[in-house]
C-alpha atoms as a PDB file:
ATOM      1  CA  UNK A   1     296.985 115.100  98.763  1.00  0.00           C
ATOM      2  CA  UNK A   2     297.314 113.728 102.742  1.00  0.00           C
ATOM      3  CA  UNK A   3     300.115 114.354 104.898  1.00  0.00           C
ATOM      4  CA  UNK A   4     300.974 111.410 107.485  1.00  0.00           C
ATOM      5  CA  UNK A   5     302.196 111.875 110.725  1.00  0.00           C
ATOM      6  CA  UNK A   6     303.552 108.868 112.214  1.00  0.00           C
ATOM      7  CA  UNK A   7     304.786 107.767 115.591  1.00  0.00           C
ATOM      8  CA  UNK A   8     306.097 103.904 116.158  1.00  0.00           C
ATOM      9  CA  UNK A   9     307.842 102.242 119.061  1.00  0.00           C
ATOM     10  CA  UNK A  10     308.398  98.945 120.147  1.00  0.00           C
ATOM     11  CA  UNK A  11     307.417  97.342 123.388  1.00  0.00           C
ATOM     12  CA  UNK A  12     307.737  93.810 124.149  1.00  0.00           C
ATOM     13  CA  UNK A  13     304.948  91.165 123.852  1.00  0.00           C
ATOM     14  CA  UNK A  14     304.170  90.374 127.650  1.00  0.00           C
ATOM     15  CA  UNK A  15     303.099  94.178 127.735  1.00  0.00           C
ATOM     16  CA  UNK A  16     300.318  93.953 125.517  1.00  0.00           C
ATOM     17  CA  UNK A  17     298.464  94.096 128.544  1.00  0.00           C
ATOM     18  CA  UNK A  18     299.371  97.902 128.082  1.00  0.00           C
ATOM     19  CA  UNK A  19     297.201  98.326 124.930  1.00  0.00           C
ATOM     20  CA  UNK A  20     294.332  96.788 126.679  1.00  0.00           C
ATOM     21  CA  UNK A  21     290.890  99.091 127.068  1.00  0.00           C
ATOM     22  CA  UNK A  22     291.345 101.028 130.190  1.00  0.00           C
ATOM     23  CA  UNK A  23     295.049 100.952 129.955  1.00  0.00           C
ATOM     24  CA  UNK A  24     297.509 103.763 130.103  1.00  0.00           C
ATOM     25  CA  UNK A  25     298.442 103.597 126.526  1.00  0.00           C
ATOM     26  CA  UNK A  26     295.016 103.116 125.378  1.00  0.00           C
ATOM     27  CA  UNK A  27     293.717 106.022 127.289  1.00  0.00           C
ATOM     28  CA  UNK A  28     296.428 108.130 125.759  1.00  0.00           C
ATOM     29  CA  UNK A  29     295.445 107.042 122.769  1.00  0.00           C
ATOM     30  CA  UNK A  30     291.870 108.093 123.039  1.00  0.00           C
ATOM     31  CA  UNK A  31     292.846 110.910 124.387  1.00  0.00           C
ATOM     32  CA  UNK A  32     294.407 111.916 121.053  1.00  0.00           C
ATOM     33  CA  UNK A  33     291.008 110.862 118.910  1.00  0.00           C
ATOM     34  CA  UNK A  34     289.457 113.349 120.655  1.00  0.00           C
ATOM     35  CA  UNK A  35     292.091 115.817 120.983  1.00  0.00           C
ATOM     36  CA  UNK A  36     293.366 115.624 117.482  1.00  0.00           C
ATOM     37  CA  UNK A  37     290.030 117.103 115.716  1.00  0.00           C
ATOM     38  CA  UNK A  38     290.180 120.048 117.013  1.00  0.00           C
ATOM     39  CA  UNK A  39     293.569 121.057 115.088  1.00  0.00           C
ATOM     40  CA  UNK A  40     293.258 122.829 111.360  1.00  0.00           C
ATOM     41  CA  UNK A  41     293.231 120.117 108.903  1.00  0.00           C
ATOM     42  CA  UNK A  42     292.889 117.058 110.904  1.00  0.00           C
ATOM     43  CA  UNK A  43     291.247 114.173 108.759  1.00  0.00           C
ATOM     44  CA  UNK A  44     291.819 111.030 110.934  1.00  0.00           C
ATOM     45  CA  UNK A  45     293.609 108.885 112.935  1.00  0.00           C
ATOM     46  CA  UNK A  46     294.933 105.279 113.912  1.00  0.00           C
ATOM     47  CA  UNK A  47     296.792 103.217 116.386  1.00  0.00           C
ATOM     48  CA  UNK A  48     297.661  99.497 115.411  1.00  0.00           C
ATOM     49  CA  UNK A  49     300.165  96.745 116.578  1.00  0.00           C
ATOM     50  CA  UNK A  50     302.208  94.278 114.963  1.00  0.00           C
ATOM     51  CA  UNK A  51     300.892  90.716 115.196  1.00  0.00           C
ATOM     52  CA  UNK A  52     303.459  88.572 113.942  1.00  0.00           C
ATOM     53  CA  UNK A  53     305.695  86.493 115.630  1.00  0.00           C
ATOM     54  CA  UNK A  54     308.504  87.792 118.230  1.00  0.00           C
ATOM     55  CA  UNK A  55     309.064  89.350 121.311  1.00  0.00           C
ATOM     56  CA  UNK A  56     308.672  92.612 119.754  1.00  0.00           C
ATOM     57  CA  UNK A  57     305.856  94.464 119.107  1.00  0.00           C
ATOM     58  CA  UNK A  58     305.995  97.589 117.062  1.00  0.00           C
ATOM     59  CA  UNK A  59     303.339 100.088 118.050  1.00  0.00           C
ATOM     60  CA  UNK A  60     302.117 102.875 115.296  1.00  0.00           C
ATOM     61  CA  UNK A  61     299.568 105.507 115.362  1.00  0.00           C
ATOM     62  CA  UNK A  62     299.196 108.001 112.510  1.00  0.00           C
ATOM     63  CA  UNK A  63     297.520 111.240 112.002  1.00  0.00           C
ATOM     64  CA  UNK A  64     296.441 112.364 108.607  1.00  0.00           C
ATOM     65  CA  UNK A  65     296.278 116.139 107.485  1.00  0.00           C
ATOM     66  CA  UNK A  66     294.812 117.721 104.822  1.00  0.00           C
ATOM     67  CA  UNK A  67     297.663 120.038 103.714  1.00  0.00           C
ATOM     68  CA  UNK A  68     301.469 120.242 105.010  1.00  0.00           C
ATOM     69  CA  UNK A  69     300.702 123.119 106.944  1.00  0.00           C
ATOM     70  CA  UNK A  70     297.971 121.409 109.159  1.00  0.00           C
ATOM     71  CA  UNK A  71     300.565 118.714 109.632  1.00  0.00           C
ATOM     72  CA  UNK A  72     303.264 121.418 110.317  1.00  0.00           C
ATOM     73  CA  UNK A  73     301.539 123.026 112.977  1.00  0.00           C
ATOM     74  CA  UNK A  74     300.662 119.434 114.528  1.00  0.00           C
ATOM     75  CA  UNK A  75     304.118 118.606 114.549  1.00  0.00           C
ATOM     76  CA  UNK A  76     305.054 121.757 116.497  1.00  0.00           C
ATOM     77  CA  UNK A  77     302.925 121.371 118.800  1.00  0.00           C
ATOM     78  CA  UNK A  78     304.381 118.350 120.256  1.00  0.00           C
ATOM     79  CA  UNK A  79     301.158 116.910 121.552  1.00  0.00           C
ATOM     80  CA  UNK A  80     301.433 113.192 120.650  1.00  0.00           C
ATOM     81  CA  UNK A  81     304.527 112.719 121.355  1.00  0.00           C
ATOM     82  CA  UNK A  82     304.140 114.593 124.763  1.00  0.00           C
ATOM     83  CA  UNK A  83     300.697 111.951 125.085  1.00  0.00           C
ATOM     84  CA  UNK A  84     302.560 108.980 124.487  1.00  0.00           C
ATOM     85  CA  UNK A  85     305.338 109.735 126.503  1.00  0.00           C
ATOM     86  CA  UNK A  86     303.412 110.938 129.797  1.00  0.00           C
ATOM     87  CA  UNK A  87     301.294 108.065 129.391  1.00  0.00           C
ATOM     88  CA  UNK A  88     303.761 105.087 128.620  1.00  0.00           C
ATOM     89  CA  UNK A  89     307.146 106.460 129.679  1.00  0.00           C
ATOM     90  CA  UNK A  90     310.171 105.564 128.179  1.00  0.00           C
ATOM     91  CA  UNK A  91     309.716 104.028 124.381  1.00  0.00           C
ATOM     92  CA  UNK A  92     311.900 101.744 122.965  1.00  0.00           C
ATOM     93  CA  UNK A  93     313.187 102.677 119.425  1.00  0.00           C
ATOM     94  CA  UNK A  94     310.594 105.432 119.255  1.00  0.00           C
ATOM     95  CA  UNK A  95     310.360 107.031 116.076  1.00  0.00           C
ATOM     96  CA  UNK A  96     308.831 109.825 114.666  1.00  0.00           C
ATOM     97  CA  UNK A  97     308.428 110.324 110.389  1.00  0.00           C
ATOM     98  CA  UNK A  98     306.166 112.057 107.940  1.00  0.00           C
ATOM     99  CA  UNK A  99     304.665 111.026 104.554  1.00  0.00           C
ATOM    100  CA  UNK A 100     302.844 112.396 101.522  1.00  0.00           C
ATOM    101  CA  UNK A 101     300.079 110.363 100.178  1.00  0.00           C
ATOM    102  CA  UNK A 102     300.678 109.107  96.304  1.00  0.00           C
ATOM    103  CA  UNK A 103     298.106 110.122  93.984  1.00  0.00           C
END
């Protein structure tokens, strides 16, 4: 059974630019792909935007973990959040939530 860790904010359309290769956000996001493996557990991870209509765009990126204790210690370690933060600033409607994969 997987464990999802899952971080989503919004930011506006006109700063797509911000997801671009090279970006801040994007090199955050890298940043974590290479980061992430090296915590107990770690199975993958993803970053996606929303592409339908609106000024909004939500932003997600999810980590998967073997058991809840991988995802546990993730979690306490803050280092996503911290990475998104440092490398975007301030997130609009930033939000933070765990699942359990259905078998």
């Amino acid at each position: 059974m997987a464990y999802i860790h899952q971080i989503s904010f919004i930011i506006d359309r006109d700063q797509l630019g911000r997801l671009d290769v090279g970006s801040p956000l994007q090199k955050g996001l890298s940043f974590l792909r290479v980061q992430l493996p090296d915590f107990e557990g770690f199975i993958t991870s993803r970053a996606r935007y929303s592409i339908d209509e609106g000024n909004d765009v939500l932003v997600v990126v999810e980590s998967v973990w073997d058991d809840y204790e991988s995802l546990e210690e993730h979690r306490a370690s803050g280092v996503t959040e911290e990475k998104l933060r440092d490398d975007f600033g301030d997130l609009r409607d930033f939000r933070v939530r765990e699942f359990v994969e259905v078998d």
